[in-house]
PDB file of N, CA and C in Angstrom:
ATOM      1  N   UNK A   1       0.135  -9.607  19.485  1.00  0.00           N
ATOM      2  CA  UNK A   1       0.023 -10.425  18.290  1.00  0.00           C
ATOM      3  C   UNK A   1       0.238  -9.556  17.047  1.00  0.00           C
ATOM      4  N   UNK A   2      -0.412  -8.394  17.092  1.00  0.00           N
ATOM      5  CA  UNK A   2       0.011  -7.649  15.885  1.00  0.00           C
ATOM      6  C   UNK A   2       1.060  -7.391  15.339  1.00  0.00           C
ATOM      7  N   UNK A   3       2.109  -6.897  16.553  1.00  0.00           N
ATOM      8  CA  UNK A   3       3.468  -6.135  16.536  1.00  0.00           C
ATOM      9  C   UNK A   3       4.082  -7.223  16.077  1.00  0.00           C
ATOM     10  N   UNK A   4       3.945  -8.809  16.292  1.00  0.00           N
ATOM     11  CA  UNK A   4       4.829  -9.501  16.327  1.00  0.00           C
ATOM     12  C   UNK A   4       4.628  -9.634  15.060  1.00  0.00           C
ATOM     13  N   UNK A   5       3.448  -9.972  14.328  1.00  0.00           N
ATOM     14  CA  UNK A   5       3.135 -10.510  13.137  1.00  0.00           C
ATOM     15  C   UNK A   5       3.438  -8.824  11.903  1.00  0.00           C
ATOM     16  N   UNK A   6       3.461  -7.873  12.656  1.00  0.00           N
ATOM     17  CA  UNK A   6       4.270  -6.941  11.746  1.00  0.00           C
ATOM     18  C   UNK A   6       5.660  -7.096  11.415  1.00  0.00           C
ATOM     19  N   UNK A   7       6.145  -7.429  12.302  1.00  0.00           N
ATOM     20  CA  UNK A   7       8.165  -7.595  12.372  1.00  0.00           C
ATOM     21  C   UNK A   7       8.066  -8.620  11.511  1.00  0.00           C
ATOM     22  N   UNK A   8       7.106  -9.857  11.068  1.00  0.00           N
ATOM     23  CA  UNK A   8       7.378 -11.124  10.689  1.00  0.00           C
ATOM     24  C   UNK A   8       6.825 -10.667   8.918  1.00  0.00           C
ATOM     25  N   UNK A   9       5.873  -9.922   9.035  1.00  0.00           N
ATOM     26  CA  UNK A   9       5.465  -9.966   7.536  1.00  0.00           C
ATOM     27  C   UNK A   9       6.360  -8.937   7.220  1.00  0.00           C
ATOM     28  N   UNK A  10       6.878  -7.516   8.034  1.00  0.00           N
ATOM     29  CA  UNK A  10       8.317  -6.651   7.474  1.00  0.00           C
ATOM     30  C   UNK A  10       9.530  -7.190   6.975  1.00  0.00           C
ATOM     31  N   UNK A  11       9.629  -9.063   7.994  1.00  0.00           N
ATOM     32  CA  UNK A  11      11.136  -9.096   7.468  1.00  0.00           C
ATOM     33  C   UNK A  11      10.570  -9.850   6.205  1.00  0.00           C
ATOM     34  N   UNK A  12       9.618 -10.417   6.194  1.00  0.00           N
ATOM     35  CA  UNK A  12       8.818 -11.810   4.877  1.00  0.00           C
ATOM     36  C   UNK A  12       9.255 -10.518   3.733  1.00  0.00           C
ATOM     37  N   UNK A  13       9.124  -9.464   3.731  1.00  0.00           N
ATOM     38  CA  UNK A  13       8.335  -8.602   2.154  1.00  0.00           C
ATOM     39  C   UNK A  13       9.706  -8.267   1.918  1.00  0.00           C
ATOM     40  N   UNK A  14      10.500  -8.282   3.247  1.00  0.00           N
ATOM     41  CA  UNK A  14      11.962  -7.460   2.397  1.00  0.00           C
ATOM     42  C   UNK A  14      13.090  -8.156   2.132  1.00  0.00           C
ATOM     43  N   UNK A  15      12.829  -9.634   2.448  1.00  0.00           N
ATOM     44  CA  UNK A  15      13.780 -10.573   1.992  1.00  0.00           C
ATOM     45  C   UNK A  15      13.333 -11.046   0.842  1.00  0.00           C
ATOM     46  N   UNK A  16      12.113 -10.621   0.379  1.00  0.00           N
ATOM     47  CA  UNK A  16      11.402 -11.444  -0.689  1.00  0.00           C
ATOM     48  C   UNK A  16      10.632 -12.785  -0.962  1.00  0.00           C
ATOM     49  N   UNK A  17      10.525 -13.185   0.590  1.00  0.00           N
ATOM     50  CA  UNK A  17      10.145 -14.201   0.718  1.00  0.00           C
ATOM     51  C   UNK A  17       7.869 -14.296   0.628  1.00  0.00           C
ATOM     52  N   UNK A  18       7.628 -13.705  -0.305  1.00  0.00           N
ATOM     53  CA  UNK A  18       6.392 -13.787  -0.150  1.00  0.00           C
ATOM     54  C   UNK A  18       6.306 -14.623  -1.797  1.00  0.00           C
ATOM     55  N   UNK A  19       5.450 -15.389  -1.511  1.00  0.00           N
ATOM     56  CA  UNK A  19       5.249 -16.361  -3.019  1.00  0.00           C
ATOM     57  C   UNK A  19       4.250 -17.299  -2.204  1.00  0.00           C
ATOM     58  N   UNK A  20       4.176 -18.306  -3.413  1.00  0.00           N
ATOM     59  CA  UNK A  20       2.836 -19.692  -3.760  1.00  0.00           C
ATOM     60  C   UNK A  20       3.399 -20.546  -3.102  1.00  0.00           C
ATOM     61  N   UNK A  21       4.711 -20.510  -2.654  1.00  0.00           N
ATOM     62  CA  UNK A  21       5.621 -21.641  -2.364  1.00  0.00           C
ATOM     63  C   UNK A  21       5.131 -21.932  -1.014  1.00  0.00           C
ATOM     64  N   UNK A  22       5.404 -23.124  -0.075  1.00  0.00           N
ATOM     65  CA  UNK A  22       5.105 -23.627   1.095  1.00  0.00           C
ATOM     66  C   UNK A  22       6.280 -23.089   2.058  1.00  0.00           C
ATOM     67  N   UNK A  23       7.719 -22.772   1.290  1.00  0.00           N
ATOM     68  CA  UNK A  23       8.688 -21.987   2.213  1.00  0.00           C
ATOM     69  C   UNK A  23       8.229 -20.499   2.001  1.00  0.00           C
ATOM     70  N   UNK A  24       7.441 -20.029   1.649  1.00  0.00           N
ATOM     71  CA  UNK A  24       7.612 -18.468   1.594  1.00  0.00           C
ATOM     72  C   UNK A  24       5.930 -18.118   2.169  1.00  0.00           C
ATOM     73  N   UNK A  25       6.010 -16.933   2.452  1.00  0.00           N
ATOM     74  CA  UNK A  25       4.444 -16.346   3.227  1.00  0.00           C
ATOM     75  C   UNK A  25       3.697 -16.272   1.837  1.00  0.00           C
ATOM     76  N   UNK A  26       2.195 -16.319   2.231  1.00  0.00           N
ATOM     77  CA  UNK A  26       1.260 -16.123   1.037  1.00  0.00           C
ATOM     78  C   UNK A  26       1.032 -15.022   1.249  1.00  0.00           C
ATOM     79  N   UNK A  27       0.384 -14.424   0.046  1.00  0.00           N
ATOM     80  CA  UNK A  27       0.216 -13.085  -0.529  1.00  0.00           C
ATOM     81  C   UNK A  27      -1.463 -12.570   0.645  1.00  0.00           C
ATOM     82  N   UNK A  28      -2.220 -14.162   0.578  1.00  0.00           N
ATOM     83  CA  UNK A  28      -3.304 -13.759   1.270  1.00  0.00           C
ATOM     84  C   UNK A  28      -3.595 -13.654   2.943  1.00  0.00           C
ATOM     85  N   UNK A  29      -2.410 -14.616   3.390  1.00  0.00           N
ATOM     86  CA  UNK A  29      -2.007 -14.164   4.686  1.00  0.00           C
ATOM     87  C   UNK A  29      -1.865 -13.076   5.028  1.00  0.00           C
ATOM     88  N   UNK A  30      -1.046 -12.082   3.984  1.00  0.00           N
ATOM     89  CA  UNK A  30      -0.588 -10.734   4.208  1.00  0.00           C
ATOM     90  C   UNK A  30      -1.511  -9.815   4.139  1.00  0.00           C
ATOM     91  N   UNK A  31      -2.854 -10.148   3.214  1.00  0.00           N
ATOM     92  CA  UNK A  31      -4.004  -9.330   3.245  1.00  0.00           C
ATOM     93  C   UNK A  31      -4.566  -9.564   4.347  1.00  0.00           C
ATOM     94  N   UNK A  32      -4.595 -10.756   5.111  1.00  0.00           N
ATOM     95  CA  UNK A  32      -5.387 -11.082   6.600  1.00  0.00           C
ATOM     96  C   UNK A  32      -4.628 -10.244   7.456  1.00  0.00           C
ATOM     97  N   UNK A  33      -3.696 -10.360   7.369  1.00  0.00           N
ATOM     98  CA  UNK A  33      -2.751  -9.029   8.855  1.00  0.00           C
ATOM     99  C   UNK A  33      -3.012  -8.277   8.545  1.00  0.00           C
ATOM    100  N   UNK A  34      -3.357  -7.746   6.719  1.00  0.00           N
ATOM    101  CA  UNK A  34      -3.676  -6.061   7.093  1.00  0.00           C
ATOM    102  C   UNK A  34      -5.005  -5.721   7.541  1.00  0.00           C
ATOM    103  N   UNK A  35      -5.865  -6.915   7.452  1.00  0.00           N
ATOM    104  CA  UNK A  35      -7.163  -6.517   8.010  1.00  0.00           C
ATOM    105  C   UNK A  35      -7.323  -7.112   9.576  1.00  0.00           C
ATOM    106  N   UNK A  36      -6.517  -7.623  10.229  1.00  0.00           N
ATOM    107  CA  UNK A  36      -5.906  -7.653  11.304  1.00  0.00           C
ATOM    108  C   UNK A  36      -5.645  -6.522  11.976  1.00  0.00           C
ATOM    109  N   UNK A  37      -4.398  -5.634  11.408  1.00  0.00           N
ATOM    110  CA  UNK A  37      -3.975  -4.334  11.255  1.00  0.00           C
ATOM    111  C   UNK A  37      -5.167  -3.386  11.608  1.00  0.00           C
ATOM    112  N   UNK A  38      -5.475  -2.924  10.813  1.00  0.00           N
ATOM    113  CA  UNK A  38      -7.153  -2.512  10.420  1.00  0.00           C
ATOM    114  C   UNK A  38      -8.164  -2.587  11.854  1.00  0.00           C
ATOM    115  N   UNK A  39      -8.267  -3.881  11.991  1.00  0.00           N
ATOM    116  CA  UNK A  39      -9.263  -3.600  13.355  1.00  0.00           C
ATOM    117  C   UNK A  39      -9.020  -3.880  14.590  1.00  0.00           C
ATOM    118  N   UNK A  40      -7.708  -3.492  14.517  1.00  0.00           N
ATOM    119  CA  UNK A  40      -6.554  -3.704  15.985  1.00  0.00           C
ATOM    120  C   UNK A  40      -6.555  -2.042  16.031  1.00  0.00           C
ATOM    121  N   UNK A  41      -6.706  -1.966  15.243  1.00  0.00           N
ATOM    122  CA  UNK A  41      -6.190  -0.192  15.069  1.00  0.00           C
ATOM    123  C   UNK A  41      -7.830   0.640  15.473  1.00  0.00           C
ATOM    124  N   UNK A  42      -8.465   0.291  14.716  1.00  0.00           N
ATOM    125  CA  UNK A  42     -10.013   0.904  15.255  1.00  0.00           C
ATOM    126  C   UNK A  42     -10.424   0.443  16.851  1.00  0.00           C
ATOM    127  N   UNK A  43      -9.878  -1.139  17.108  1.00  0.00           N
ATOM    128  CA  UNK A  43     -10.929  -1.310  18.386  1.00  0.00           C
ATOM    129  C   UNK A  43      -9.664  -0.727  19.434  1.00  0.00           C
ATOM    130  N   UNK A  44      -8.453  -0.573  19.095  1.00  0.00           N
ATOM    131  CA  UNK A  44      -7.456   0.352  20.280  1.00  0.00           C
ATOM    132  C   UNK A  44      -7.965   2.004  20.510  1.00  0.00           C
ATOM    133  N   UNK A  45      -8.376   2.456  19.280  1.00  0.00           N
ATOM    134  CA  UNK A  45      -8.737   3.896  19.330  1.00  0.00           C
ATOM    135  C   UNK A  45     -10.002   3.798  20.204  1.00  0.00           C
ATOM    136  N   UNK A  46     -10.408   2.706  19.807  1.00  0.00           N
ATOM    137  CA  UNK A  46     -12.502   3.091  20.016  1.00  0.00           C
ATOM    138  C   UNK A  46     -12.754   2.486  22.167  1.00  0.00           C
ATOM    139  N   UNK A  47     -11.322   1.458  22.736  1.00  0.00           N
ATOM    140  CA  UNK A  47     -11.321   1.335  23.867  1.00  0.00           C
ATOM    141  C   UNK A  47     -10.669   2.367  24.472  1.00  0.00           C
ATOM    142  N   UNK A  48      -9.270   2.608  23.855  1.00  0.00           N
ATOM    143  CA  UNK A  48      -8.492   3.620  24.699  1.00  0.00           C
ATOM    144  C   UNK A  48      -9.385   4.991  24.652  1.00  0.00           C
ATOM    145  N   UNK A  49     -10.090   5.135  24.128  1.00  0.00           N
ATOM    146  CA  UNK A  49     -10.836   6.594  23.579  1.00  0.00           C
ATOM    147  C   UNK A  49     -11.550   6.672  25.147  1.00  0.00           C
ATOM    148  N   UNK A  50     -12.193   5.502  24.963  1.00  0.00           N
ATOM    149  CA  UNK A  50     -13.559   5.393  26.081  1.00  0.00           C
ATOM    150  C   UNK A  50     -12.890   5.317  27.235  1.00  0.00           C
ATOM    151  N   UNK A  51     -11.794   4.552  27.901  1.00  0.00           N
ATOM    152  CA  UNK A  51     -10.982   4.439  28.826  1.00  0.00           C
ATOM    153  C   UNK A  51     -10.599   6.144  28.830  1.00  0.00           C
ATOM    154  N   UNK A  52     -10.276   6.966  28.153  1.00  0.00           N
ATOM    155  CA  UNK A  52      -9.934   8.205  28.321  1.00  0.00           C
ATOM    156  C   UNK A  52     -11.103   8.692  28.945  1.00  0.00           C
ATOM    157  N   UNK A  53     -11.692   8.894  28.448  1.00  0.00           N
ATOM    158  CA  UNK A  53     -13.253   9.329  28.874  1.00  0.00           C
ATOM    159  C   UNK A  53     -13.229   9.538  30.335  1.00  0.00           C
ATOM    160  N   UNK A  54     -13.138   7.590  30.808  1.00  0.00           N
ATOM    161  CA  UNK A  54     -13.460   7.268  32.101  1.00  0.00           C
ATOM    162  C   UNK A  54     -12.035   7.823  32.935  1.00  0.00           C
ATOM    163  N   UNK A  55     -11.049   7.569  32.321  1.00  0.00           N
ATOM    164  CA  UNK A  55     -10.025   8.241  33.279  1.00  0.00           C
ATOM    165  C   UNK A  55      -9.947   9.573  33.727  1.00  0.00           C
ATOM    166  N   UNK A  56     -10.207  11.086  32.982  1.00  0.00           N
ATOM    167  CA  UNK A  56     -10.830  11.919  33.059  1.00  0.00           C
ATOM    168  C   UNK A  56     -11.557  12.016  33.863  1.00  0.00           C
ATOM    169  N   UNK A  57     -12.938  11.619  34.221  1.00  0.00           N
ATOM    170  CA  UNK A  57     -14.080  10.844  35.516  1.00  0.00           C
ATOM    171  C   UNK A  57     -13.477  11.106  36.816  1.00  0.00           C
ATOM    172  N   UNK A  58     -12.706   9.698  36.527  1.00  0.00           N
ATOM    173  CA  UNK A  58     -12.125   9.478  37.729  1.00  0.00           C
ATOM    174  C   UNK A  58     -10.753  10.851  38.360  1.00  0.00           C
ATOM    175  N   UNK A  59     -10.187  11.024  37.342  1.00  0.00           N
ATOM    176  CA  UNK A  59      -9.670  12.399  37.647  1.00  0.00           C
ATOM    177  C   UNK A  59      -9.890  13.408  38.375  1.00  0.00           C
ATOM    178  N   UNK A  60     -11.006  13.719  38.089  1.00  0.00           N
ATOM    179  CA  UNK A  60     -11.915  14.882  38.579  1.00  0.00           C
ATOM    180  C   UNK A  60     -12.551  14.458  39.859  1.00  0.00           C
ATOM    181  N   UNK A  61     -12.602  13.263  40.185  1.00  0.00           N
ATOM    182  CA  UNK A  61     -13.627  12.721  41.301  1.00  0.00           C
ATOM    183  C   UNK A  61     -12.268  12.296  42.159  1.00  0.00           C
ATOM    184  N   UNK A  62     -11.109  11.958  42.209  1.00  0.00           N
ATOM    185  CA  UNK A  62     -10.342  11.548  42.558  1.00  0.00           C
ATOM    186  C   UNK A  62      -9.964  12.315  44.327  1.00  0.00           C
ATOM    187  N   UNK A  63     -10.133  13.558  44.388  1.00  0.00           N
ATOM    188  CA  UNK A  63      -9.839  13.839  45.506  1.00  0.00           C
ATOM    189  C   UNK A  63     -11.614  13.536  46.670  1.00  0.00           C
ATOM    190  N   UNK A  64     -12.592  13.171  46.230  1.00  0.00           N
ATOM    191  CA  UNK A  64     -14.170  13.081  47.135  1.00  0.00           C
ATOM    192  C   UNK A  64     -14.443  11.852  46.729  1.00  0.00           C
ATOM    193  N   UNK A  65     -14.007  10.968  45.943  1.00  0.00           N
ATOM    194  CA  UNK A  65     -14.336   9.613  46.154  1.00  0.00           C
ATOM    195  C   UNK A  65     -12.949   8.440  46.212  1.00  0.00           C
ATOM    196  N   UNK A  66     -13.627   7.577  47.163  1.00  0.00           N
ATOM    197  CA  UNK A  66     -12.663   6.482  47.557  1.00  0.00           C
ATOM    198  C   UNK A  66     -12.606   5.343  45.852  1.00  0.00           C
ATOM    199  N   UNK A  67     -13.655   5.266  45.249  1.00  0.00           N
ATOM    200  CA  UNK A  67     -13.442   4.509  44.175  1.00  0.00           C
ATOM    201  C   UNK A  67     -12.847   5.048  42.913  1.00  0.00           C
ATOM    202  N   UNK A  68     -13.118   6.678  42.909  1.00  0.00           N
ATOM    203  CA  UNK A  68     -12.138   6.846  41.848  1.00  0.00           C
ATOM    204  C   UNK A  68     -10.401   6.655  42.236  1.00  0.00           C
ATOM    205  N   UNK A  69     -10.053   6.804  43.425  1.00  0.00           N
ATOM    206  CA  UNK A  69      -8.685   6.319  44.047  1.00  0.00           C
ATOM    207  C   UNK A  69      -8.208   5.165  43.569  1.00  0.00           C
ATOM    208  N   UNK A  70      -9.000   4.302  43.664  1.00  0.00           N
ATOM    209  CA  UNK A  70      -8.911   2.909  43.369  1.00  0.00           C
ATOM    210  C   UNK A  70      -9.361   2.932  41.986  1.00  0.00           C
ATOM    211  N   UNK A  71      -9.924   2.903  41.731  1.00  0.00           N
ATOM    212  CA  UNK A  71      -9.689   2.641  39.712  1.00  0.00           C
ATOM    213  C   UNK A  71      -8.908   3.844  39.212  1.00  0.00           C
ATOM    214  N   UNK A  72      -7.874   4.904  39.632  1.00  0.00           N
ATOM    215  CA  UNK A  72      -7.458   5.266  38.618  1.00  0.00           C
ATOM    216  C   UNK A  72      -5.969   4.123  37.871  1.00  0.00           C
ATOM    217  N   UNK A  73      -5.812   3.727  39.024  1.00  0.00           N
ATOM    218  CA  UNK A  73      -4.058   2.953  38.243  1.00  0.00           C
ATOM    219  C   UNK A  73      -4.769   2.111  37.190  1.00  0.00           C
ATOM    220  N   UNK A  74      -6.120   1.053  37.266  1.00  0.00           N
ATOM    221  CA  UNK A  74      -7.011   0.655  36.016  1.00  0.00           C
ATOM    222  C   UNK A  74      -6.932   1.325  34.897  1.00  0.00           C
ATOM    223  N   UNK A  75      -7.608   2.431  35.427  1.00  0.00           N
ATOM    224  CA  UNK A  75      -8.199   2.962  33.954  1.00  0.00           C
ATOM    225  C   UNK A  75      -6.904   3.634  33.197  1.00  0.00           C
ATOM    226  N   UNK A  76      -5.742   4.284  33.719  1.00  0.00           N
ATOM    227  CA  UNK A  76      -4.810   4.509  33.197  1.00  0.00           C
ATOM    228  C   UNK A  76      -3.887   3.608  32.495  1.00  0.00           C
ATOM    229  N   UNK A  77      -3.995   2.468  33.015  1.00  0.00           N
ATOM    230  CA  UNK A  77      -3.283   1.154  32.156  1.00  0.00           C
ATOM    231  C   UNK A  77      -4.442   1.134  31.075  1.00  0.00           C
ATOM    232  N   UNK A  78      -5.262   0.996  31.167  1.00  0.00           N
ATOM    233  CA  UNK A  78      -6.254   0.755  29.890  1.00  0.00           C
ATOM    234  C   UNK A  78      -5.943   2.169  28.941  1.00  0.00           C
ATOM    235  N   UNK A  79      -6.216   2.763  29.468  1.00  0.00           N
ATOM    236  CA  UNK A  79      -5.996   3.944  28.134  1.00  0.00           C
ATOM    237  C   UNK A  79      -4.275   3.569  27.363  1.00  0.00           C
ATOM    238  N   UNK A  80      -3.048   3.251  28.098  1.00  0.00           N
ATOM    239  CA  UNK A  80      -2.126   2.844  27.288  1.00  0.00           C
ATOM    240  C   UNK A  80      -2.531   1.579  27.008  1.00  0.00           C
ATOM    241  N   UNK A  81      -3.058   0.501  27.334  1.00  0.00           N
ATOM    242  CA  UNK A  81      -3.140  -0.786  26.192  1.00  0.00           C
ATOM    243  C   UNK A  81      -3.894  -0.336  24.775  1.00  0.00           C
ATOM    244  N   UNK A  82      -4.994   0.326  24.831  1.00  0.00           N
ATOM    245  CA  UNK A  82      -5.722   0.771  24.145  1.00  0.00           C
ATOM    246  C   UNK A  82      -4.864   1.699  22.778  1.00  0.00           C
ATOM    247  N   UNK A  83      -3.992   2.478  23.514  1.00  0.00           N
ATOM    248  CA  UNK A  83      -3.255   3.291  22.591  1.00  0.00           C
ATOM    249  C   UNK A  83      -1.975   2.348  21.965  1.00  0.00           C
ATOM    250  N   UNK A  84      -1.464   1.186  22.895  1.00  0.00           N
ATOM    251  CA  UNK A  84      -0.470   0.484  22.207  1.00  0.00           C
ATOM    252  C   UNK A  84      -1.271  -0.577  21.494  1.00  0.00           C
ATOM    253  N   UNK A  85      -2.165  -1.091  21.335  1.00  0.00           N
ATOM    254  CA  UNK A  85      -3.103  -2.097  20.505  1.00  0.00           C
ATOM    255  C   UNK A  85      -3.174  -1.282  19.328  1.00  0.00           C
ATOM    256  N   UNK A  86      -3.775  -0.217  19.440  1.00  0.00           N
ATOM    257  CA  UNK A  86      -3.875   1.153  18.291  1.00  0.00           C
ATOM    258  C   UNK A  86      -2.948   1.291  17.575  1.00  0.00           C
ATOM    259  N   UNK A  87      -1.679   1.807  17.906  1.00  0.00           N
ATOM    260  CA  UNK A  87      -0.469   1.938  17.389  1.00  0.00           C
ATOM    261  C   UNK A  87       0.750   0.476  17.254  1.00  0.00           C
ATOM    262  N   UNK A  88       0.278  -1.005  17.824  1.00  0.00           N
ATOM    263  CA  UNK A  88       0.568  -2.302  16.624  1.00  0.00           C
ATOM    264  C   UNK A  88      -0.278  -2.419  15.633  1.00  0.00           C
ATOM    265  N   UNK A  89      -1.667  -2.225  15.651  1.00  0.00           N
ATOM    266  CA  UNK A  89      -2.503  -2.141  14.712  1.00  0.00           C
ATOM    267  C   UNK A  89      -1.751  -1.010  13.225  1.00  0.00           C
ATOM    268  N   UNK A  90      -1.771   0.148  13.583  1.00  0.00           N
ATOM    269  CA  UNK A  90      -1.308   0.594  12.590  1.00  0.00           C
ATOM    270  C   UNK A  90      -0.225   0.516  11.876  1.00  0.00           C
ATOM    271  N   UNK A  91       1.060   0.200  12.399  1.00  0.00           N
ATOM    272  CA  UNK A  91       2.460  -0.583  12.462  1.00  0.00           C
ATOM    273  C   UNK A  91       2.434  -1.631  11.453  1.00  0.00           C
ATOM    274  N   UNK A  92       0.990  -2.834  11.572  1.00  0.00           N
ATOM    275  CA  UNK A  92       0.880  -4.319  10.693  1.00  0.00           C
ATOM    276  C   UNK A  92       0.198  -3.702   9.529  1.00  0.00           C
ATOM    277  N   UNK A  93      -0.518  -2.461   9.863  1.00  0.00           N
ATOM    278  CA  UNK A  93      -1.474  -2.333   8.461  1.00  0.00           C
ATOM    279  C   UNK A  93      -0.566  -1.651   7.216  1.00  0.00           C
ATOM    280  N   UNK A  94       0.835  -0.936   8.086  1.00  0.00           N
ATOM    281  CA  UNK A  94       2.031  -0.149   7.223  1.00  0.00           C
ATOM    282  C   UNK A  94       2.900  -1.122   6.506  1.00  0.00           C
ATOM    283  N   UNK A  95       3.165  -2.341   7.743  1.00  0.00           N
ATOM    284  CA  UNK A  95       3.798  -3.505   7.260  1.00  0.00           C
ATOM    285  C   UNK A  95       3.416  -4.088   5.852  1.00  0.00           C
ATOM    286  N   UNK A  96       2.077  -3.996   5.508  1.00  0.00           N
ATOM    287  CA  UNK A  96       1.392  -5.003   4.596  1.00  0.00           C
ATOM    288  C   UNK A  96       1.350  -4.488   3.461  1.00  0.00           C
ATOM    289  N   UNK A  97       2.007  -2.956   3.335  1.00  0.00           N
ATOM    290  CA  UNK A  97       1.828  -2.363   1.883  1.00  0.00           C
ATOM    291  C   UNK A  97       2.739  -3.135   0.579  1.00  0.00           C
ATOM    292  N   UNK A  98       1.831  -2.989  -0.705  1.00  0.00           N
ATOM    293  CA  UNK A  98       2.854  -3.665  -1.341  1.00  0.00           C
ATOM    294  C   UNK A  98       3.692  -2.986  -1.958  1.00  0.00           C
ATOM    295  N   UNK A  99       4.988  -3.690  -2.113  1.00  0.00           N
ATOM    296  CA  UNK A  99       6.326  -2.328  -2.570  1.00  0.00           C
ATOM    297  C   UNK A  99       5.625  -2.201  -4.146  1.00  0.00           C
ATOM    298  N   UNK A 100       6.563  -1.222  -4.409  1.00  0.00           N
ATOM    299  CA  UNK A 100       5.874  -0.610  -6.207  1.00  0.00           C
ATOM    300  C   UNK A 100       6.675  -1.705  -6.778  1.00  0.00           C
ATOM    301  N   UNK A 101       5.942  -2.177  -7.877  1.00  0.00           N
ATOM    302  CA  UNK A 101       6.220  -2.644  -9.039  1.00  0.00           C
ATOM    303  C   UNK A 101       6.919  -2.143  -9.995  1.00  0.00           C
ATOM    304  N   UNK A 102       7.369  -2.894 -10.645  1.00  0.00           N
ATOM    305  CA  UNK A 102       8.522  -2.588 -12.184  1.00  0.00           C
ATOM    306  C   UNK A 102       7.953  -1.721 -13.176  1.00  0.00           C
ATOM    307  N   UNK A 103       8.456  -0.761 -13.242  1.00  0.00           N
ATOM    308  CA  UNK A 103       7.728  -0.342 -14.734  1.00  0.00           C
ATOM    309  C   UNK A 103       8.423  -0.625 -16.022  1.00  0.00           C
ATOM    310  N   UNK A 104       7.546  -1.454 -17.125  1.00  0.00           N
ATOM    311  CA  UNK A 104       7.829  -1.867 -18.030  1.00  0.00           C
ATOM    312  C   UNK A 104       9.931  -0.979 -18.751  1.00  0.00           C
ATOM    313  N   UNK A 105      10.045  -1.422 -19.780  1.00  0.00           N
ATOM    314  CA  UNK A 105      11.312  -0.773 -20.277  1.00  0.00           C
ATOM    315  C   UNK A 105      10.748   0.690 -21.109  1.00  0.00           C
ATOM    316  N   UNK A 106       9.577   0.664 -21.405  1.00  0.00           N
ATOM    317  CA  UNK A 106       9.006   2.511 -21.781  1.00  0.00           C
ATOM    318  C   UNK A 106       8.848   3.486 -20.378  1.00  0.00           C
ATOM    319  N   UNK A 107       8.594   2.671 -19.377  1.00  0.00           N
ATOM    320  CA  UNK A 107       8.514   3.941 -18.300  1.00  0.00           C
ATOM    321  C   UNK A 107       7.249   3.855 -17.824  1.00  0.00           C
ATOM    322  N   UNK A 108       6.113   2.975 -18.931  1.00  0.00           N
ATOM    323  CA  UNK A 108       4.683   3.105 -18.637  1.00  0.00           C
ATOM    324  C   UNK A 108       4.959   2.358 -17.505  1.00  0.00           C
ATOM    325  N   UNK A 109       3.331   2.205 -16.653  1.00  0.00           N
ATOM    326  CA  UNK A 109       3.085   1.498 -15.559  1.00  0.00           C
ATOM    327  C   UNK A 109       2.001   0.278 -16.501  1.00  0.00           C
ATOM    328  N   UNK A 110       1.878  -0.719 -15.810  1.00  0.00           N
ATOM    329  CA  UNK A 110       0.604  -1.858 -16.214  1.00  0.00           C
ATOM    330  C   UNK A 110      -0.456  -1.347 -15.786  1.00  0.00           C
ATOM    331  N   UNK A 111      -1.383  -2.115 -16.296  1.00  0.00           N
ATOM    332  CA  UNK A 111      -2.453  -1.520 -16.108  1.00  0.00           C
ATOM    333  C   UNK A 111      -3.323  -1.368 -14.951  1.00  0.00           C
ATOM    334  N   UNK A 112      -3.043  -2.673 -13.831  1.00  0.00           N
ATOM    335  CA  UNK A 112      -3.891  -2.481 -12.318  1.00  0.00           C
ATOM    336  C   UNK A 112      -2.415  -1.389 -11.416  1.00  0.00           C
ATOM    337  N   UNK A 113      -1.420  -1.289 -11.944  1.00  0.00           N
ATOM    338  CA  UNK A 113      -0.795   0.311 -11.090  1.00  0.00           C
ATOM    339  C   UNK A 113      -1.466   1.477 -11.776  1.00  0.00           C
ATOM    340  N   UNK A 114      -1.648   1.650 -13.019  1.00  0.00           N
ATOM    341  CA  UNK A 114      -1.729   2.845 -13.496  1.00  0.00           C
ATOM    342  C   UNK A 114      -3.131   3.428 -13.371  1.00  0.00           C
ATOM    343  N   UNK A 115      -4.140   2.739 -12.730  1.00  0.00           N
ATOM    344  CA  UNK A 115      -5.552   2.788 -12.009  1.00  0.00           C
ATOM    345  C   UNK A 115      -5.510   3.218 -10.873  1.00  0.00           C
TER     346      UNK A 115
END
C-alpha cells in the first residue's frame, strides 16, 4: 500500500496535480501518506529488527534443533517484509516532500520558507 500510494502521490506532485479541486489530490491527503510513510517506516524497522533477532536464534540453533530447521525459511521472509515495509515507508515519506517555492522578484523567501 505504501509503494503504491508513493508512485501515485510522485506522479500527483510532478504533474501538478495537487489542489482544492475534486480532479486533483488534496494537500491533506498528502500529509496522511506522509504520516503513513512515517509509521510504515518505524513499524518495518521495529518488526524486521526483532525478526533479525529471532533469525540469528534460529541460526545458531539450526544444526541441534528440529524447530529452528523449520522456522528458519519464516523468520527469514519476515526479516525481508519487515525491511521492504521499512524501505516503502521511507520511499512515501520522500514522496510527500513539498517542492520549494517561488522566491519573490528580490530573491527574498516569504515568510513560512524563510523560518
Amino acid at each position: 500500500v505504501a509503494a503504491v500510494t508513493a508512485v501515485a502521490v510522485r506522479r500527483r506532485i510532478n504533474d501538478g496535480e495537487v489542489g482544492h479541486d475534486s480532479s486533483q489530490m488534496s494537500p491533506v491527503f498528502i500529509a496522511r501518506a506522509a504520516v503513513l510513510g512515517k509509521a510504515c517506516s518505524w513499524l518495518g524497522a521495529f518488526v524486521g529488527g526483532g525478526y533479525l533477532g529471532l533469525t540469528v536464534y534460529v541460526l545458531i540453533e539450526y544444526p541441534s534443533l528440529l524447530a529452528a530447521q523449520e522456522d528458519t525459511p519464516g523468520a527469514v521472509a519476515c526479516v525481508a517484509a519487515g525491511a521492504a515495509v521499512a524501505v516503502a515507508g521511507v520511499v512515501l515519506e520522500r514522496c510527500c516532500l513539498v517542492p520549494p517555492g517561488d522566491a519573490d522578484p528580490e530573491g527574498r523567501r516569504s515568510g513560512a520558507q524563510a523560518m
